[in-house]
Protein backbone atom coordinates (compact mmCIF):
# COMPACT_ATOMS: atom_id res chain seq x y z
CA UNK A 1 -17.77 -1.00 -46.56
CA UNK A 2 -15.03 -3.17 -47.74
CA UNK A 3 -11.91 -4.17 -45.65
CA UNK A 4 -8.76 -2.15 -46.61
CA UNK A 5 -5.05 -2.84 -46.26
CA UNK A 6 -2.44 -0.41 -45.18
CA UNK A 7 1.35 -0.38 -44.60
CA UNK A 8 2.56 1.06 -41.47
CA UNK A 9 6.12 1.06 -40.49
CA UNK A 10 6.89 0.23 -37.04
CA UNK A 11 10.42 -0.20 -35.42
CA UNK A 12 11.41 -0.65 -38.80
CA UNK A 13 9.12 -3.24 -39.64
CA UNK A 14 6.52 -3.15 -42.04
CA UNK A 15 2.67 -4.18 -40.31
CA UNK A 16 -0.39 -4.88 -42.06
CA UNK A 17 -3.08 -2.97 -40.45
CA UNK A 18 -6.38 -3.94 -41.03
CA UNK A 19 -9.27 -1.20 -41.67
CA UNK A 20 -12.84 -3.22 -41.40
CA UNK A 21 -16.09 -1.49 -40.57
CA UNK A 22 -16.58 -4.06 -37.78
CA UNK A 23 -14.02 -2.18 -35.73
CA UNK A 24 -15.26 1.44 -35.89
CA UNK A 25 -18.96 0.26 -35.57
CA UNK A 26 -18.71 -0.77 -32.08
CA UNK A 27 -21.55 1.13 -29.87
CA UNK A 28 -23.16 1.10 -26.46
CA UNK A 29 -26.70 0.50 -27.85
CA UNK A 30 -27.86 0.85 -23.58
CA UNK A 31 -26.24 5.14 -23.76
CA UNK A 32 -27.41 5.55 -27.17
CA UNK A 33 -31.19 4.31 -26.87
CA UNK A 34 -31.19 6.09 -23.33
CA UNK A 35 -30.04 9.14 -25.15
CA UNK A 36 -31.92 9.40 -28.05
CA UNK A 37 -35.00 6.80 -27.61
CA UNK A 38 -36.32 8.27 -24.30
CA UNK A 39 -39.64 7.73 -24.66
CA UNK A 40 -39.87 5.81 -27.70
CA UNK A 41 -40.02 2.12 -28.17
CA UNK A 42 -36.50 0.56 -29.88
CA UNK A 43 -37.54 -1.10 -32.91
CA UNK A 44 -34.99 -2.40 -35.62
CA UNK A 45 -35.22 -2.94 -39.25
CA UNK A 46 -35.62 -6.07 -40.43
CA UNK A 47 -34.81 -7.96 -43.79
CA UNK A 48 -37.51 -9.71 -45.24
CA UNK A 49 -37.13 -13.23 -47.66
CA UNK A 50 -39.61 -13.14 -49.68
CA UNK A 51 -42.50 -15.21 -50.30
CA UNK A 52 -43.31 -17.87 -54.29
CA UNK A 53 -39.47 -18.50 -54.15
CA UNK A 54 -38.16 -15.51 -54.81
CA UNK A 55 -34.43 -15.28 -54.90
CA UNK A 56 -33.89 -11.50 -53.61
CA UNK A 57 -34.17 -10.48 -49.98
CA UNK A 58 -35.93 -7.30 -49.39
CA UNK A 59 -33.85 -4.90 -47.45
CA UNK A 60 -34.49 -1.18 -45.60
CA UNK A 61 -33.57 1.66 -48.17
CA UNK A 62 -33.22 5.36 -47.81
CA UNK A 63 -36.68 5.56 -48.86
CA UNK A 64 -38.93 3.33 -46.58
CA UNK A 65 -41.55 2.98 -49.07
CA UNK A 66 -38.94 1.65 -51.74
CA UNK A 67 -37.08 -1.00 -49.86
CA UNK A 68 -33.24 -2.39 -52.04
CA UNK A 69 -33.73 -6.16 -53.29
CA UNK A 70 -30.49 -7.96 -52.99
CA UNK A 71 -29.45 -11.40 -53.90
CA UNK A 72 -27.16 -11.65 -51.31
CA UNK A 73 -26.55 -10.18 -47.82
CA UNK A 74 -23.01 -10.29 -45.91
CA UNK A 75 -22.88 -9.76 -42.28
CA UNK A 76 -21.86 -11.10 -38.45
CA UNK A 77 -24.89 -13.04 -36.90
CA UNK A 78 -24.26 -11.25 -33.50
CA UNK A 79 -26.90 -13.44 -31.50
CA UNK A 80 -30.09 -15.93 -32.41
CA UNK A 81 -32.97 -17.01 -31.00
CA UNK A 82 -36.07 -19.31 -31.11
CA UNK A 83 -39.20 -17.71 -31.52
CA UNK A 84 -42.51 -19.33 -32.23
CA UNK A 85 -45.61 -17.77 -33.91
CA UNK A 86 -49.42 -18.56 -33.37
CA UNK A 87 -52.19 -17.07 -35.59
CA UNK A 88 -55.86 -18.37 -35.65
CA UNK A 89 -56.46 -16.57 -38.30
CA UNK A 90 -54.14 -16.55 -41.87
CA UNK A 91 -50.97 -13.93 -41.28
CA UNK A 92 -51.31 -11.63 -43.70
CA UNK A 93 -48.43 -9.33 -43.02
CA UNK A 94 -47.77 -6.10 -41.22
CA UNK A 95 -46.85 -5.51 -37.27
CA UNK A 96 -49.61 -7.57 -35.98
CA UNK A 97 -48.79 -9.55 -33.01
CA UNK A 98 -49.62 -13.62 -32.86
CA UNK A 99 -52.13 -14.38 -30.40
CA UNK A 100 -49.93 -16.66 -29.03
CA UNK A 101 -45.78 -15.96 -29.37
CA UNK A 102 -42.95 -17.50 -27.59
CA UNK A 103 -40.01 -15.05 -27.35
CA UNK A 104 -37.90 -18.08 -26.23
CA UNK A 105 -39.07 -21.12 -28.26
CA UNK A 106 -40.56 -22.48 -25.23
CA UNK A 107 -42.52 -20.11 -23.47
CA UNK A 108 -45.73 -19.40 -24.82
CA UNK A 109 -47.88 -15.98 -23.73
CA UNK A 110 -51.48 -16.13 -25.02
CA UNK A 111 -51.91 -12.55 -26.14
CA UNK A 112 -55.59 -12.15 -24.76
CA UNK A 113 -55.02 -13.41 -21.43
CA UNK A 114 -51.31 -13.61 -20.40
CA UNK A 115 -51.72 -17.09 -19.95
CA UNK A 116 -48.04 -18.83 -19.91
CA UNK A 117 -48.03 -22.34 -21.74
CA UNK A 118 -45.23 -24.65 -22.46
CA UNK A 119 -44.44 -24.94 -26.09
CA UNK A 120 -43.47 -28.43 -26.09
CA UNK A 121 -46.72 -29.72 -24.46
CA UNK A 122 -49.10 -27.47 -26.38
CA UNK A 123 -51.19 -29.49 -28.95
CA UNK A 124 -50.48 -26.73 -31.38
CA UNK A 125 -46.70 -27.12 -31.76
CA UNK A 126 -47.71 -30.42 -32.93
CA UNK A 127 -47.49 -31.85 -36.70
CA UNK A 128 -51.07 -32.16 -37.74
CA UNK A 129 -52.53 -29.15 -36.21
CA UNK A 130 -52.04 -26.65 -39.16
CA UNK A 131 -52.68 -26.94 -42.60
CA UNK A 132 -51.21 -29.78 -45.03
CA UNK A 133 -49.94 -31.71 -41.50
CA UNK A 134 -47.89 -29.12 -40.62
CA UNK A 135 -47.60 -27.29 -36.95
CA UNK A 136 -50.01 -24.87 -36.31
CA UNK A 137 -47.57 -22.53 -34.17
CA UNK A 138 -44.51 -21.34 -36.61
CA UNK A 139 -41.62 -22.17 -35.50
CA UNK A 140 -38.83 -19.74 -36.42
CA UNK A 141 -35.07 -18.35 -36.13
CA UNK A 142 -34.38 -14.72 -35.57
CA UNK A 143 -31.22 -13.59 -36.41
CA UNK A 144 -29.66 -10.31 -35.54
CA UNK A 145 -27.15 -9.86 -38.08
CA UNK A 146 -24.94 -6.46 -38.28
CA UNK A 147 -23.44 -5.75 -41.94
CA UNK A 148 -19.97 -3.75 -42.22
CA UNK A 149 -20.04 -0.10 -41.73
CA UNK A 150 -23.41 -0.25 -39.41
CA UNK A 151 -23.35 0.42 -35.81
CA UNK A 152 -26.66 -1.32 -34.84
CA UNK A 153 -28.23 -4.92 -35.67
CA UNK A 154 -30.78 -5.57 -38.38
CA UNK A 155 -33.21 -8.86 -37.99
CA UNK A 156 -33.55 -11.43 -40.44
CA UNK A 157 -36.39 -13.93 -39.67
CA UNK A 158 -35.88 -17.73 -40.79
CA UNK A 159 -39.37 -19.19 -41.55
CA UNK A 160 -39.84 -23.13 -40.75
CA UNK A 161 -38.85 -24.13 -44.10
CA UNK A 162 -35.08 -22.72 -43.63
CA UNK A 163 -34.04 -23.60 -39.86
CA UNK A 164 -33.01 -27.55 -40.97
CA UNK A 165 -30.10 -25.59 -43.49
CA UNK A 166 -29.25 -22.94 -40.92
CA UNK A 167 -29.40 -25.77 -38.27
CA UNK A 168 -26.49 -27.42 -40.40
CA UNK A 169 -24.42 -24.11 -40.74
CA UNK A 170 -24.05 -23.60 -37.35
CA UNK A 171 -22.94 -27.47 -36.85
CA UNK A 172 -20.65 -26.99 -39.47
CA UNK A 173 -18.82 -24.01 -37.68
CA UNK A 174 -19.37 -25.73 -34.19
CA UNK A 175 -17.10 -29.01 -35.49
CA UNK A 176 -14.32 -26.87 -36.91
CA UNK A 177 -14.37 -24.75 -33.23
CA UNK A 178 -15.85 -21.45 -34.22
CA UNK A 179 -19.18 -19.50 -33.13
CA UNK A 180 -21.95 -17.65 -35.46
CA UNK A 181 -20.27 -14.40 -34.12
CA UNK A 182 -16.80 -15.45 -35.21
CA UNK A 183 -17.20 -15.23 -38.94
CA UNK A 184 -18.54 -13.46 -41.65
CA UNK A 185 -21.68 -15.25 -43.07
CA UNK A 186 -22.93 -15.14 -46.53
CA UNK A 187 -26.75 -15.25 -46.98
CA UNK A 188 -28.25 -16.02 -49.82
CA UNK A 189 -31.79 -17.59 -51.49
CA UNK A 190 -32.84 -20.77 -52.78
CA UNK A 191 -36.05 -22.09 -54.28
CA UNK A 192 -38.15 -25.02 -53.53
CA UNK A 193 -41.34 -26.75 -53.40
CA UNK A 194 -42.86 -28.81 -50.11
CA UNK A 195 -45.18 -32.17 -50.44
CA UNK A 196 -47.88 -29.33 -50.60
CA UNK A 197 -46.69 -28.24 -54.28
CA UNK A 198 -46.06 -24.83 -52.59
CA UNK A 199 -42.96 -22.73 -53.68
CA UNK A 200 -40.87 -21.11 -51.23
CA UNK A 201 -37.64 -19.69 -50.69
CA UNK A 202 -35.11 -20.92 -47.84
CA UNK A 203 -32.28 -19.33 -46.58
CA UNK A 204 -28.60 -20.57 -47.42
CA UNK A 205 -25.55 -20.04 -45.30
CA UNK A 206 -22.11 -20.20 -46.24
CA UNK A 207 -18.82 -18.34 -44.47
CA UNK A 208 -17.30 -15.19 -46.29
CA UNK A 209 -14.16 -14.85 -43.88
CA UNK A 210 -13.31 -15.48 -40.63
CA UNK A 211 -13.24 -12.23 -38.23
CA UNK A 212 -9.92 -10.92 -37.63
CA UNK A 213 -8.14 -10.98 -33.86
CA UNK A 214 -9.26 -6.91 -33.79
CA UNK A 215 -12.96 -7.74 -34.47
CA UNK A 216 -13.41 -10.00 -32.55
CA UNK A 217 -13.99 -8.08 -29.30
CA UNK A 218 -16.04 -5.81 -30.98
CA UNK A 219 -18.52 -7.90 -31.95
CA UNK A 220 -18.30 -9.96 -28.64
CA UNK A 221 -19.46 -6.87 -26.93
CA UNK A 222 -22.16 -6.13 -29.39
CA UNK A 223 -23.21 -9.88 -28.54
CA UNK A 224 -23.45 -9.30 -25.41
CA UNK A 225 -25.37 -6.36 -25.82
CA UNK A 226 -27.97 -7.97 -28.55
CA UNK A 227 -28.66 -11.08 -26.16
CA UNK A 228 -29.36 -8.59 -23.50
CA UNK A 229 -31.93 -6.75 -25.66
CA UNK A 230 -33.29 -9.27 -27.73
CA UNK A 231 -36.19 -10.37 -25.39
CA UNK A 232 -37.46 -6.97 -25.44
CA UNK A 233 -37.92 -7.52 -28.94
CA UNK A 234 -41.70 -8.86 -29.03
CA UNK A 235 -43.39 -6.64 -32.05
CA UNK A 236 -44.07 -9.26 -34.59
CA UNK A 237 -43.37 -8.58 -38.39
CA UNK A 238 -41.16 -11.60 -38.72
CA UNK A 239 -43.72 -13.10 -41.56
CA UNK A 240 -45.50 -16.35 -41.99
């Protein structure tokens, strides 16, 4: 929903009010899940980059079986983590949990057996122990971005090959003084090709706007909220 300008008169001054979907979408995600998930397990969409390079993300539609494909995606990263992602066998999509997965980036539960290892020690978070001399265990960024007009969080999954560019954007804002959850960011696709000769897409961030002073409190709450969740969050369909 796009931002629209209105002129208010008050004590005989004219005001710019501000009418952004960021505002109105503010919600307690706690009431409403205790409310209407009471028995069910919270699970939120998620936007999917595709796979061979392909510029278009894949996003949830009306119709679940026909997701949109969009070039570009616009929306307030309320909170991101570290995950990491180990599969013995090849991922080959769906909601199938890693038999090992870090939640934190540097926690590691063995699915099997609940064993607890740390990330940084294990030989599999080590460059040589997957294919090509890369890492065995994935490590990834997930993002839980909320677009304009929504009133709960959708997750977008950075794969290995985009967390040195999204590692950058976030510098970026940090040396001009601003947070992820302060602005507006543009996502978008771009293609390349590893050592490998193996085409894949990697995410590109760039800022849209900055959020305005009435925003801003919004989405700190919704922060808040999201941070508080997010380790909950442990179905995997976050991709290869």
């Amino acid at each position: 929903m796009e931002k629209k300008n209105q002129l208010a008169k008050t004590n005989g001054r004219q005001v710019t009010e501000v009418k952004s979907g960021y505002v109105s979408a503010s919600a307690n995600m706690a009431a409403v899940f205790a409310e209407e998930m009471d028995g069910l397990t919270p699970q939120f969409d998620r936007i999917k980059i595709p796979s061979g390079g392909g510029l278009a993300f894949e996003t949830p539609g009306e119709d679940p079986d026909s997701p949109d494909m969009v070039k570009e995606i616009k929306a307030v990263i309320l909170y991101h983590q570290p995950i990491r992602a180990y599969y013995k066998d090849k991922y080959t999509g769906g909601n199938t949990p890693p038999d090992c997965g870090s939640m934190d980036g540097h926690i590691g539960i063995v699915g099997e057996t609940g064993e607890v290892k740390n990330c940084r020690e294990c030989p599999l978070a080590k460059f040589g122990s997957g294919e090509n001399g890369a890492k065995a265990c994935k490590e990834k960024r997930r993002l839980y971005i909320l677009r304009e007009g929504e009133a709960l969080p959708i997750i977008l999954t950075l794969s290995t090959g985009s967390i040195s560019d999204y590692s950058k954007y976030v510098m970026r804002l940090l040396s001009k003084g601003k947070k992820t959850n302060t602005v507006v960011t543009k996502f978008t696709l771009r293609k390349e090709q590893n050592s490998g000769g193996i085409t894949f897409s990697v995410a590109v961030c760039s800022v849209d706007r900055d959020l305005t002073a009435a925003e801003l409190p919004v989405i700190e709450s919704m922060s808040a909220q999201v941070k508080g969740l997010a380790l909950r969050i442990v179905e995997s369909d976050d991709g290869e």
